[in-house]
N, C-alpha and C. Protein backbone atom coordinates (compact mmCIF):
# COMPACT_ATOMS: atom_id res chain seq x y z
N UNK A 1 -115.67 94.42 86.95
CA UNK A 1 -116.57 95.55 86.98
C UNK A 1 -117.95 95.12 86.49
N UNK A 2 -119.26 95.87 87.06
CA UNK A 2 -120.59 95.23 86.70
C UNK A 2 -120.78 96.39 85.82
N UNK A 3 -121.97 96.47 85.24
CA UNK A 3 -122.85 97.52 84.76
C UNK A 3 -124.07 97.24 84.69
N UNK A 4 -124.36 98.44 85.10
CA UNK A 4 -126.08 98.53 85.68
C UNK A 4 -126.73 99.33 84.31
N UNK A 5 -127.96 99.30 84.10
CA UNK A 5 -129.07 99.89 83.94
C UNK A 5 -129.88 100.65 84.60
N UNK A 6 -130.13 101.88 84.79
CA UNK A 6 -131.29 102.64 85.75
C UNK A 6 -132.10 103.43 84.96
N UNK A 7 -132.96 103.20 85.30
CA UNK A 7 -134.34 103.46 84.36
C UNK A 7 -135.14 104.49 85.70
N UNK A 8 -135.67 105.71 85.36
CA UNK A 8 -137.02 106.47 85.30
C UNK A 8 -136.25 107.67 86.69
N UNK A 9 -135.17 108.03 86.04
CA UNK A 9 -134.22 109.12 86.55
C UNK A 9 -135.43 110.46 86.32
N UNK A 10 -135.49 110.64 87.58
CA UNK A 10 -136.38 112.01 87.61
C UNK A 10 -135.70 113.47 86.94
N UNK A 11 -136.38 114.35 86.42
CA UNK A 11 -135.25 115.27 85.78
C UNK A 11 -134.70 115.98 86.29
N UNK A 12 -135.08 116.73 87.95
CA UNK A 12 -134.30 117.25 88.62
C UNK A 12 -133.00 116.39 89.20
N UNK A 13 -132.83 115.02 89.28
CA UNK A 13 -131.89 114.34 89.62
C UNK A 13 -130.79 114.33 88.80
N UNK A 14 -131.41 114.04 86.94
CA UNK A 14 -130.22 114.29 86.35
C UNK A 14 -129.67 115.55 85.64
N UNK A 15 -130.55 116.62 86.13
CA UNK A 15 -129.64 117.75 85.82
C UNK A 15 -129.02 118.05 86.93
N UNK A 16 -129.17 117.17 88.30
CA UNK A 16 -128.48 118.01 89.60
C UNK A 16 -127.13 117.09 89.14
N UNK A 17 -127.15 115.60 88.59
CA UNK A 17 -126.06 114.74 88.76
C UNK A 17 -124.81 115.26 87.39
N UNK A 18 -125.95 116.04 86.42
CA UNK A 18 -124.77 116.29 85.06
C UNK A 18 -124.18 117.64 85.51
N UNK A 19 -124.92 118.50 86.03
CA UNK A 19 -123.82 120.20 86.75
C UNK A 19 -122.93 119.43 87.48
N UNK A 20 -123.10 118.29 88.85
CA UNK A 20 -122.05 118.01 89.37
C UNK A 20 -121.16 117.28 88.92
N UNK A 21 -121.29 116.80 88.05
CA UNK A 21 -120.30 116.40 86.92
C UNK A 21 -119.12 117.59 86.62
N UNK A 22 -120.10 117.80 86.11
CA UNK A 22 -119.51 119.69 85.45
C UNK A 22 -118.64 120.02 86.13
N UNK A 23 -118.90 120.42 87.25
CA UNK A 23 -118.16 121.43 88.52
C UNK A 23 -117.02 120.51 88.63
N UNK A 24 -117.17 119.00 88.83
CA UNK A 24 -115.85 118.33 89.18
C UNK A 24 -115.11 118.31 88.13
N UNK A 25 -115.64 118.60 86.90
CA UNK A 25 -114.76 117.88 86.02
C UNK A 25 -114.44 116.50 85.56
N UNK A 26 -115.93 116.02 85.79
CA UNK A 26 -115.46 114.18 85.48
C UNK A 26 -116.90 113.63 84.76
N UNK A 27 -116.64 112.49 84.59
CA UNK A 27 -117.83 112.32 83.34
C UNK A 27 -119.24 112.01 84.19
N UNK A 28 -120.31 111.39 83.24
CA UNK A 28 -121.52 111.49 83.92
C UNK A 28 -121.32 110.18 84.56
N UNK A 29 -121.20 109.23 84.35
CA UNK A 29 -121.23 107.83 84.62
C UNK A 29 -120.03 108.11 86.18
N UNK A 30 -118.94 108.65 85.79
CA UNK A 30 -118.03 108.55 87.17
C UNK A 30 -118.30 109.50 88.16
N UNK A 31 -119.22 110.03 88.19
CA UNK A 31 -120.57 111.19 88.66
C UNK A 31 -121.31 110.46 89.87
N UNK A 32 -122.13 109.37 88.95
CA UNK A 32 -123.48 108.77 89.29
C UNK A 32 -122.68 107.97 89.75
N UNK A 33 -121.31 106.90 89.89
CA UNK A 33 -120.66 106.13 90.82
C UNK A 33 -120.37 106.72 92.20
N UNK A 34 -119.52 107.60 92.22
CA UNK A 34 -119.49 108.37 93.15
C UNK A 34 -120.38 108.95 94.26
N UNK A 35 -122.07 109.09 93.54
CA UNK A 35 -122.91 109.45 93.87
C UNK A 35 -123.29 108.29 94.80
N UNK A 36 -123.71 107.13 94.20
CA UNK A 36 -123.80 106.08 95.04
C UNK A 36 -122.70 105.70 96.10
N UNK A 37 -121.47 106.13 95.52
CA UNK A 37 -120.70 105.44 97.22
C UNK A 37 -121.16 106.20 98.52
N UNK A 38 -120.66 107.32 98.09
CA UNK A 38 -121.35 108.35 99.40
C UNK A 38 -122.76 108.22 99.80
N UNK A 39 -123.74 107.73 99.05
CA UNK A 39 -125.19 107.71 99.68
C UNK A 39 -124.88 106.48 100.23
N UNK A 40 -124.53 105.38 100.69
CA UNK A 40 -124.44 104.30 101.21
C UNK A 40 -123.42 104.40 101.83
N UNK A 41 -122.65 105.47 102.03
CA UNK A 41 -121.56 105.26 102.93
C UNK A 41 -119.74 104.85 102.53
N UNK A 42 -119.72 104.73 101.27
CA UNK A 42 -118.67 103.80 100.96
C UNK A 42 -117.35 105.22 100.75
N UNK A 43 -116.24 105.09 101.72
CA UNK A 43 -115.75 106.04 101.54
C UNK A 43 -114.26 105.17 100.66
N UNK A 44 -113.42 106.45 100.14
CA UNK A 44 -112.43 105.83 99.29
C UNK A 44 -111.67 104.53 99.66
N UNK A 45 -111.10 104.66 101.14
CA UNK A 45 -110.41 103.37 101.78
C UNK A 45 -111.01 102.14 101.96
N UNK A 46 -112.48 102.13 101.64
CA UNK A 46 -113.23 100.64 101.55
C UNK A 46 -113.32 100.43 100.19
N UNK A 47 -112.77 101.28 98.98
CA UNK A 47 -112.50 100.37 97.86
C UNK A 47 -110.83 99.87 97.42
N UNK A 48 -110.29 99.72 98.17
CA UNK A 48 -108.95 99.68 97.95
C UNK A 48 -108.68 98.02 98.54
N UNK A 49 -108.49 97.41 97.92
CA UNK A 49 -107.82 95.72 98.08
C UNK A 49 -106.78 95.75 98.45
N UNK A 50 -106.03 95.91 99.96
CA UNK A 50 -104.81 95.65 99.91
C UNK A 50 -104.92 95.37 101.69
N UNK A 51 -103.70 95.00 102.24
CA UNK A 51 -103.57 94.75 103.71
C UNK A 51 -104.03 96.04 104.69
N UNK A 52 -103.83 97.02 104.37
CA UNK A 52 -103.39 97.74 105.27
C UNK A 52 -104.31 97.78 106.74
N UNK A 53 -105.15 97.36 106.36
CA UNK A 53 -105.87 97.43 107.79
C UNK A 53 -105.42 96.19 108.86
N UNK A 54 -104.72 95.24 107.99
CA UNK A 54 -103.63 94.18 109.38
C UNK A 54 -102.79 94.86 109.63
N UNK A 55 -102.11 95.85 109.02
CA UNK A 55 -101.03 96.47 109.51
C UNK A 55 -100.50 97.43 111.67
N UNK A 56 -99.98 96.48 112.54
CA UNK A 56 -100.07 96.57 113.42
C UNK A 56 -101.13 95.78 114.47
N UNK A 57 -101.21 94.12 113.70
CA UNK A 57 -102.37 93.48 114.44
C UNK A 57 -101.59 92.65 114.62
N UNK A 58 -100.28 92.31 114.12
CA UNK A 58 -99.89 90.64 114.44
C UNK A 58 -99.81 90.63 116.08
N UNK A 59 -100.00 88.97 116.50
CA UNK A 59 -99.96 89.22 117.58
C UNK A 59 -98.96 87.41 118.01
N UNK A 60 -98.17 87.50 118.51
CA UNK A 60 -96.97 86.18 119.02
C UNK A 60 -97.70 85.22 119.29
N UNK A 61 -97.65 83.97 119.25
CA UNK A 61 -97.96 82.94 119.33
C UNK A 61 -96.93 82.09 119.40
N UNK A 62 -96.67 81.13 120.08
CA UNK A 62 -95.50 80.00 120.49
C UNK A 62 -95.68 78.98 119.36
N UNK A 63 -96.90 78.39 119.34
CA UNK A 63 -97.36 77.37 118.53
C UNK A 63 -96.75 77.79 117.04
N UNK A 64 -97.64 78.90 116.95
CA UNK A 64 -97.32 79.39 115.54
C UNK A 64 -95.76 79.31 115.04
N UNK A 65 -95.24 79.95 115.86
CA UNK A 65 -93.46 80.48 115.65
C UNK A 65 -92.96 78.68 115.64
N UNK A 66 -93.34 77.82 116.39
CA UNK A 66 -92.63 76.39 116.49
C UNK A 66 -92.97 75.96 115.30
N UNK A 67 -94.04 75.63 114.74
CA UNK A 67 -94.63 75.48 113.32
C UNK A 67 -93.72 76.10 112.06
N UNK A 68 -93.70 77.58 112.13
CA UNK A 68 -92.96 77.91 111.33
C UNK A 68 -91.40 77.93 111.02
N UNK A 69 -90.87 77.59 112.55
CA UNK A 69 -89.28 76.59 113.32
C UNK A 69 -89.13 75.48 112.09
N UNK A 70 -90.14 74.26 112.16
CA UNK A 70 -90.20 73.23 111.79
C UNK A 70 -90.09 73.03 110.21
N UNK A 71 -90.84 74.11 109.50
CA UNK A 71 -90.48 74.54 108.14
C UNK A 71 -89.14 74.93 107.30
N UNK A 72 -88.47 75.64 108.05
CA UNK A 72 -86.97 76.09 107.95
C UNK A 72 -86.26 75.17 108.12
N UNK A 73 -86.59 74.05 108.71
CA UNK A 73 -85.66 73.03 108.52
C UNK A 73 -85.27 72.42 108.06
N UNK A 74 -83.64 72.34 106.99
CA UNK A 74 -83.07 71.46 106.54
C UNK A 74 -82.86 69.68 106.10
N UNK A 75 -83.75 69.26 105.66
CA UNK A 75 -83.43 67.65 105.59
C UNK A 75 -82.26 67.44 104.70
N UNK A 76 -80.98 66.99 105.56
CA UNK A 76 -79.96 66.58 104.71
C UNK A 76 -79.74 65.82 103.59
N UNK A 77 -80.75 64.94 104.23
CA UNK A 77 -80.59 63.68 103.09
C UNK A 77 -81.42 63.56 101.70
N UNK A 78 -82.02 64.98 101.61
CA UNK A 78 -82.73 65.24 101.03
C UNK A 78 -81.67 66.16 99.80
C-alpha cells in the first residue's frame, strides 16, 4: 500500500468528500480512495488479483499437451 499527501483541497471539495463519507458510513481517507477510483475509472473487479478473467480462454495445443506427455513420465531407473 502507498500513501499520498494532497495539499490545497478546496473547501467545497472537502466538505462535499466528508458528508459523503457520512452518508456511506465509512471513513474520510476510504472516502477520498474511492473517490479516486471512480474518477479514473477503476471499478471494483480491476482491483482484485486473481485469475478470473482466464477463466474460459484455454485453448488445445498438440505441442503443448506432448510437452506436458513427456513430464509425467516415469524414469525407472531413477
Amino acid at each position: 500500500m502507498r500513501q499520498y499527501t494532497v495539499r490545497n483541497i478546496p473547501g467545497a471539495l472537502d466538505r462535499a468528500l466528508r458528508e459523503w463519507a457520512r452518508r456511506r458510513t465509512v471513513s474520510l481517507n476510504q472516502a477520498i480512495v474511492d473517490a479516486i477510483k471512480r474518477g479514473i475509472g477503476m471499478d471494483e473487479e480491476q482491483e482484485h488479483n486473481d485469475l478470473d478473467d482466464l477463466v474460459g480462454t484455454w485453448q488445445q495445443d498438440e505441442e503443448f499437451e506432448r510437452a506436458l506427455s513427456e513430464q509425467d513420465t516415469i524414469e525407472q531407473d531413477l
